[in-house]
PDB file of N, CA and C in Angstrom:
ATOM      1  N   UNK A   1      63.020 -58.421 -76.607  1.00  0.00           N
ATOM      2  CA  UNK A   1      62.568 -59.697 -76.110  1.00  0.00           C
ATOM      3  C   UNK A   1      61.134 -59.587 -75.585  1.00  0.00           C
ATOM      4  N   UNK A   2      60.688 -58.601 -75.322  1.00  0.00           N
ATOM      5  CA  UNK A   2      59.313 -58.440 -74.305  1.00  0.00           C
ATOM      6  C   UNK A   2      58.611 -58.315 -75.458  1.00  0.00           C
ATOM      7  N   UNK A   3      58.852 -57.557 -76.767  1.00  0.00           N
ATOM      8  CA  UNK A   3      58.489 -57.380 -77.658  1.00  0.00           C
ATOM      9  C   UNK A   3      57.756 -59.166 -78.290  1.00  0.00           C
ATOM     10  N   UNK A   4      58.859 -59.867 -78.266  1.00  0.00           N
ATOM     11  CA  UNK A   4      58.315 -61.218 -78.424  1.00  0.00           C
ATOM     12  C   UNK A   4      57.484 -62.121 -77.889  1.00  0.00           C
ATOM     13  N   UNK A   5      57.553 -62.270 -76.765  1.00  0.00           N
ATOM     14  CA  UNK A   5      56.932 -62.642 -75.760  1.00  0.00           C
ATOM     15  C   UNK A   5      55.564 -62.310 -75.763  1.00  0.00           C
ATOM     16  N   UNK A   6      54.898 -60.772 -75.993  1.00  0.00           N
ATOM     17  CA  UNK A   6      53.955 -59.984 -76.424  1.00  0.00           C
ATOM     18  C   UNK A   6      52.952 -60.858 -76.796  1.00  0.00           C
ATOM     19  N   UNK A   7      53.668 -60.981 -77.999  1.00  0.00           N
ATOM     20  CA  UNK A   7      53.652 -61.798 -80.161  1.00  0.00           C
ATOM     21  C   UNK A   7      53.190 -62.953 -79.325  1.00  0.00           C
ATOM     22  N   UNK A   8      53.975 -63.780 -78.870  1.00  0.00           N
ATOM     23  CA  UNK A   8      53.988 -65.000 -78.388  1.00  0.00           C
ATOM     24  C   UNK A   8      52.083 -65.271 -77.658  1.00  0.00           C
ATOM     25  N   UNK A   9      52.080 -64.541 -76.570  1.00  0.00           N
ATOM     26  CA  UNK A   9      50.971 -64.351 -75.670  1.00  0.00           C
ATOM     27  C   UNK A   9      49.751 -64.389 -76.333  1.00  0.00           C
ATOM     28  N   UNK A  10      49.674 -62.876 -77.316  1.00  0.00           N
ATOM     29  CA  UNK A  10      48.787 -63.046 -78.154  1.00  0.00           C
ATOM     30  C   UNK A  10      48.587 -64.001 -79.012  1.00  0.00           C
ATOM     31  N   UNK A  11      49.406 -65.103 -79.519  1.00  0.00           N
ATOM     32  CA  UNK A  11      49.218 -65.923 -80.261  1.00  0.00           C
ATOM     33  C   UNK A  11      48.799 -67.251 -79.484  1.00  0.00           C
ATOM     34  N   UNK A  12      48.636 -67.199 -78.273  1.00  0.00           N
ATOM     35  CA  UNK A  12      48.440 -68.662 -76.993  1.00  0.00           C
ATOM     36  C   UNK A  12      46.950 -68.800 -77.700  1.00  0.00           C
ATOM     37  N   UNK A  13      45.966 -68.081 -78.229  1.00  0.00           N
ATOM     38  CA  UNK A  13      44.378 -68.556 -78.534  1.00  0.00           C
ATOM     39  C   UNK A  13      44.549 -69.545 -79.443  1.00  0.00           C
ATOM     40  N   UNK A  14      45.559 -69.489 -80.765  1.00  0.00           N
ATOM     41  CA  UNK A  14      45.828 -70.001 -82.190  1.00  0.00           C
ATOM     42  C   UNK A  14      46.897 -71.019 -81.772  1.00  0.00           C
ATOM     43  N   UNK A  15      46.652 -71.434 -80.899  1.00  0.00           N
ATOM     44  CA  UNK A  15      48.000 -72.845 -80.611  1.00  0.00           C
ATOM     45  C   UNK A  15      48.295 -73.744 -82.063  1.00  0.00           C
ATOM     46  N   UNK A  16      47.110 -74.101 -82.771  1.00  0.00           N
ATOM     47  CA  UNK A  16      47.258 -75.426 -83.412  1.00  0.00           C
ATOM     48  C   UNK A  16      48.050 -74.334 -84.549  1.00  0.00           C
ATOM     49  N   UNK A  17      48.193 -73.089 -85.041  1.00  0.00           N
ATOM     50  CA  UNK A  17      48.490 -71.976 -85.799  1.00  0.00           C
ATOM     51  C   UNK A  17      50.191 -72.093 -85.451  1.00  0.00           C
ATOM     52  N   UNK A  18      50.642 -72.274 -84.233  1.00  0.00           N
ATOM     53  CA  UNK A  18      51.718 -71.849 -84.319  1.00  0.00           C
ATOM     54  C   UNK A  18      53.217 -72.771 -85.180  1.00  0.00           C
ATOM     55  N   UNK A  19      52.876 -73.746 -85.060  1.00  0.00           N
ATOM     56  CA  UNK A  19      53.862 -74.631 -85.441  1.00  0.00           C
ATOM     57  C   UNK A  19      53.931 -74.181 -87.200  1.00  0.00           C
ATOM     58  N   UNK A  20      52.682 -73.965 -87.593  1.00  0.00           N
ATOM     59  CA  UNK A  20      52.963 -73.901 -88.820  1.00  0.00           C
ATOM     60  C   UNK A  20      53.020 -72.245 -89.332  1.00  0.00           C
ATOM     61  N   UNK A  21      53.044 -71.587 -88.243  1.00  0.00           N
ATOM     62  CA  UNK A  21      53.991 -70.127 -88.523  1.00  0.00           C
ATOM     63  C   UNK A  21      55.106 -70.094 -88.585  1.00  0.00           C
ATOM     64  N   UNK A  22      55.780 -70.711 -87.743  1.00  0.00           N
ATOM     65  CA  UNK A  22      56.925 -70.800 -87.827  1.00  0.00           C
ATOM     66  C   UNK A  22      57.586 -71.275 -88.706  1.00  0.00           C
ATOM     67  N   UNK A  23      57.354 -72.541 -89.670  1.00  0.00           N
ATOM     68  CA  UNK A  23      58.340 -73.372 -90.139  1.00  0.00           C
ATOM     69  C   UNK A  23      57.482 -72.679 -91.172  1.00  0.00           C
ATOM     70  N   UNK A  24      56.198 -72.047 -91.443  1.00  0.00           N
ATOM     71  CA  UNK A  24      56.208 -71.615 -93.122  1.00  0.00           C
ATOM     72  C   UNK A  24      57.123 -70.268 -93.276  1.00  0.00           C
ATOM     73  N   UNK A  25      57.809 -69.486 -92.039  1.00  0.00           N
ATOM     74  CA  UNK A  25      58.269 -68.566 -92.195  1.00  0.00           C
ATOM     75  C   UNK A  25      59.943 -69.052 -92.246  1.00  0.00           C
ATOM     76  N   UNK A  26      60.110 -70.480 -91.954  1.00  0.00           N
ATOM     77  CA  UNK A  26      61.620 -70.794 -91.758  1.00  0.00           C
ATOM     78  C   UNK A  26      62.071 -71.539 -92.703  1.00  0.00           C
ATOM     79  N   UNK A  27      61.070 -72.367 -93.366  1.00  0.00           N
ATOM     80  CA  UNK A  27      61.348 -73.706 -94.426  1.00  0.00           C
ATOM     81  C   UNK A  27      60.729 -73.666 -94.869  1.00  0.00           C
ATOM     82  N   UNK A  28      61.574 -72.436 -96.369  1.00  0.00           N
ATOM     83  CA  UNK A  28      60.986 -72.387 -97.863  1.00  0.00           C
ATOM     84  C   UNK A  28      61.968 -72.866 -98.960  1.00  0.00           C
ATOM     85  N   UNK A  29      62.513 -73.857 -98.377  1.00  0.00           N
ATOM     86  CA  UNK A  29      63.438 -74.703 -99.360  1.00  0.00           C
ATOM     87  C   UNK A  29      64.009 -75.794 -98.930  1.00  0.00           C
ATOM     88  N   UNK A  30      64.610 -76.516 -99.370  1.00  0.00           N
ATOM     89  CA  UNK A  30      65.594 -77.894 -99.363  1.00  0.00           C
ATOM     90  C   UNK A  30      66.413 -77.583 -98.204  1.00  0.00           C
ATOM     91  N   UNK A  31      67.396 -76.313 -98.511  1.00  0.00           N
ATOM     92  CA  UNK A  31      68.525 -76.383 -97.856  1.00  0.00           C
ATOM     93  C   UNK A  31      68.031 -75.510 -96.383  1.00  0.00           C
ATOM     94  N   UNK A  32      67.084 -75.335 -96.213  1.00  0.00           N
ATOM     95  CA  UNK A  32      66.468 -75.143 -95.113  1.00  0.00           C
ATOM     96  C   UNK A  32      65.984 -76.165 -93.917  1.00  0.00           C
ATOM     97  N   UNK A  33      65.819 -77.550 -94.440  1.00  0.00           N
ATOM     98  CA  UNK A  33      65.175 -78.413 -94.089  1.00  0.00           C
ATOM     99  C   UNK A  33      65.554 -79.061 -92.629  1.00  0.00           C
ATOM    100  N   UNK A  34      66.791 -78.329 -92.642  1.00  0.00           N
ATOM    101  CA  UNK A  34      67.808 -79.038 -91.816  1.00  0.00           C
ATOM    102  C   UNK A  34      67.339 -78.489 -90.748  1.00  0.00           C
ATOM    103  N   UNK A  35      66.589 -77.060 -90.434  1.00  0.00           N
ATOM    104  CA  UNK A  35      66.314 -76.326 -89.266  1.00  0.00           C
ATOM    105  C   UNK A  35      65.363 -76.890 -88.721  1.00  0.00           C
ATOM    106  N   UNK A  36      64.523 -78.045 -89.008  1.00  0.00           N
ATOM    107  CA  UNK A  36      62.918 -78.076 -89.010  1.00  0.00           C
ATOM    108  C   UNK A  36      63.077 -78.699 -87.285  1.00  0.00           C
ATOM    109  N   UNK A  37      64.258 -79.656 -87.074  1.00  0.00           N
ATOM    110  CA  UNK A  37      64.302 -80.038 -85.766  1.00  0.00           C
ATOM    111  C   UNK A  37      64.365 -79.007 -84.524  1.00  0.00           C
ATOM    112  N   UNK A  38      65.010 -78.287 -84.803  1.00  0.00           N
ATOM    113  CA  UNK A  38      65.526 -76.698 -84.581  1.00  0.00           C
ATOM    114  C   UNK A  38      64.108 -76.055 -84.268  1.00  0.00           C
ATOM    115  N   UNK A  39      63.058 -76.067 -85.020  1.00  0.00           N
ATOM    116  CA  UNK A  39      61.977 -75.020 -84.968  1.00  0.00           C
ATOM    117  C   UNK A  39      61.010 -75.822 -84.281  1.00  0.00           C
ATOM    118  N   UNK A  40      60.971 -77.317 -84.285  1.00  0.00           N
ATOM    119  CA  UNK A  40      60.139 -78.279 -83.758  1.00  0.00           C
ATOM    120  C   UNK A  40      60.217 -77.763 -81.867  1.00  0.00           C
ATOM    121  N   UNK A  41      61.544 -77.757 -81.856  1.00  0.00           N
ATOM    122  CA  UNK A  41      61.596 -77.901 -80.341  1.00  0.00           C
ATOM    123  C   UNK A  41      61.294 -76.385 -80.127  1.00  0.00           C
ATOM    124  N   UNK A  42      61.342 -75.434 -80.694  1.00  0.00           N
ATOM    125  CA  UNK A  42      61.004 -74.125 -80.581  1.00  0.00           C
ATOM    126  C   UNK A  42      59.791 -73.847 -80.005  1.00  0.00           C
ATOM    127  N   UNK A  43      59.155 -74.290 -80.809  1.00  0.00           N
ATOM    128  CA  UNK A  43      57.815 -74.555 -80.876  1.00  0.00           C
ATOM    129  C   UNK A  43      57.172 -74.922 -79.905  1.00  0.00           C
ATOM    130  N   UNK A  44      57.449 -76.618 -79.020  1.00  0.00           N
ATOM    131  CA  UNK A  44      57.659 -77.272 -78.084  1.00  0.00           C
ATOM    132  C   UNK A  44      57.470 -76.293 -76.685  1.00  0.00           C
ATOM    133  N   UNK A  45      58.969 -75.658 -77.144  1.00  0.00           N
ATOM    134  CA  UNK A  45      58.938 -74.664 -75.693  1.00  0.00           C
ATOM    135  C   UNK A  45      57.800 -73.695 -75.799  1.00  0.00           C
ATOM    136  N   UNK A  46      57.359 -72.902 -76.461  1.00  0.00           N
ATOM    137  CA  UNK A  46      56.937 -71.690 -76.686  1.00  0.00           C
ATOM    138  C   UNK A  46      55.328 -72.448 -76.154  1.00  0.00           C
ATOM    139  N   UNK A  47      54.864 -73.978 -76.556  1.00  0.00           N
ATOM    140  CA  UNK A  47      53.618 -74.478 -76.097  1.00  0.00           C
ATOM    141  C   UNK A  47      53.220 -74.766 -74.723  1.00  0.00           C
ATOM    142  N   UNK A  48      54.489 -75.033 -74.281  1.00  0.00           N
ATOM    143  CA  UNK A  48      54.790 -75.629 -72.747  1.00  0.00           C
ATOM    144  C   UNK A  48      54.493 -73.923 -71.919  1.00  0.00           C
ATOM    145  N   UNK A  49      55.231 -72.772 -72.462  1.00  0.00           N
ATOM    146  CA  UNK A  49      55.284 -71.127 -71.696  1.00  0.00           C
ATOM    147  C   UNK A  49      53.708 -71.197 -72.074  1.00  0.00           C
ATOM    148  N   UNK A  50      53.269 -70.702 -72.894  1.00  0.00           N
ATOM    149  CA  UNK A  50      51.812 -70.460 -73.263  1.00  0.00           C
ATOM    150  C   UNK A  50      50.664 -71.076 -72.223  1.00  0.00           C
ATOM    151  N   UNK A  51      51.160 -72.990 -72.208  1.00  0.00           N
ATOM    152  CA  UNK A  51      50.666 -73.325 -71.286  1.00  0.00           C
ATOM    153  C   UNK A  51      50.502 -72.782 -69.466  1.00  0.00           C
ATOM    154  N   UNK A  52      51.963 -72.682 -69.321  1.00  0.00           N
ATOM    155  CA  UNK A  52      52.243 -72.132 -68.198  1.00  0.00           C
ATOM    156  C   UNK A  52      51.676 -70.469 -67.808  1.00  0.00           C
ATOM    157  N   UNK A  53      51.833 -69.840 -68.608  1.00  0.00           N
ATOM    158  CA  UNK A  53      51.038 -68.418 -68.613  1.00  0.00           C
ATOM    159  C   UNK A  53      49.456 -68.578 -68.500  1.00  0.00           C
ATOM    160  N   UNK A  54      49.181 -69.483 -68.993  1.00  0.00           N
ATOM    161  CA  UNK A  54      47.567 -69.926 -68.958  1.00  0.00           C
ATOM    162  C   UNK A  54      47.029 -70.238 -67.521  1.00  0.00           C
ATOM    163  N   UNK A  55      48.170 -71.177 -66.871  1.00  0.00           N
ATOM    164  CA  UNK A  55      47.516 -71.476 -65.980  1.00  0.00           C
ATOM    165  C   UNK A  55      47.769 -70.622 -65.078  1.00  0.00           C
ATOM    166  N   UNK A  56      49.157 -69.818 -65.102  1.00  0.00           N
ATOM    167  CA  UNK A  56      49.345 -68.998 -63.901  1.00  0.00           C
ATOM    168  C   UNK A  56      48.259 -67.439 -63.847  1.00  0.00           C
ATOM    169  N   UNK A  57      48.019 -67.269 -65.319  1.00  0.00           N
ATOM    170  CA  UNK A  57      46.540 -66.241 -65.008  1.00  0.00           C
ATOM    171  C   UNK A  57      45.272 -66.182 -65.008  1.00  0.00           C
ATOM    172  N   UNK A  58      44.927 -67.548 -65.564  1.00  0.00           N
ATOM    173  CA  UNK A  58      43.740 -68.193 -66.151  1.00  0.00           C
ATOM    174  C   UNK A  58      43.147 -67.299 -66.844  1.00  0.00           C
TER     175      UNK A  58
END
């Protein structure tokens, strides 16, 4: 998990990058499509922590 989080941190510069890491790594087909709500809110959170890490170290 810290391992992720890491990933995550380093990726707070590339914000507008992340949404579409994710879903090009999650939805590469039809029957995938169904997750996209799933990865939306993922996403969501992971912008809101990033945010929050930002401000708590500036």
């Amino acid at each position: 998990m810290r391992l992720y989080f890491k990933t995550v941190d380093m990726m707070a510069k590339y914000r507008n990058a992340l949404g579409l890491l994710a879903a090009s790594l999650s939805i590469d087909a039809d029957e995938s499509l169904n997750v996209a709500l799933i990865i939306q809110t993922v996403v969501r959170d992971l912008k809101r922590y990033m945010d929050a890490k930002h401000k708590a170290t500036g």
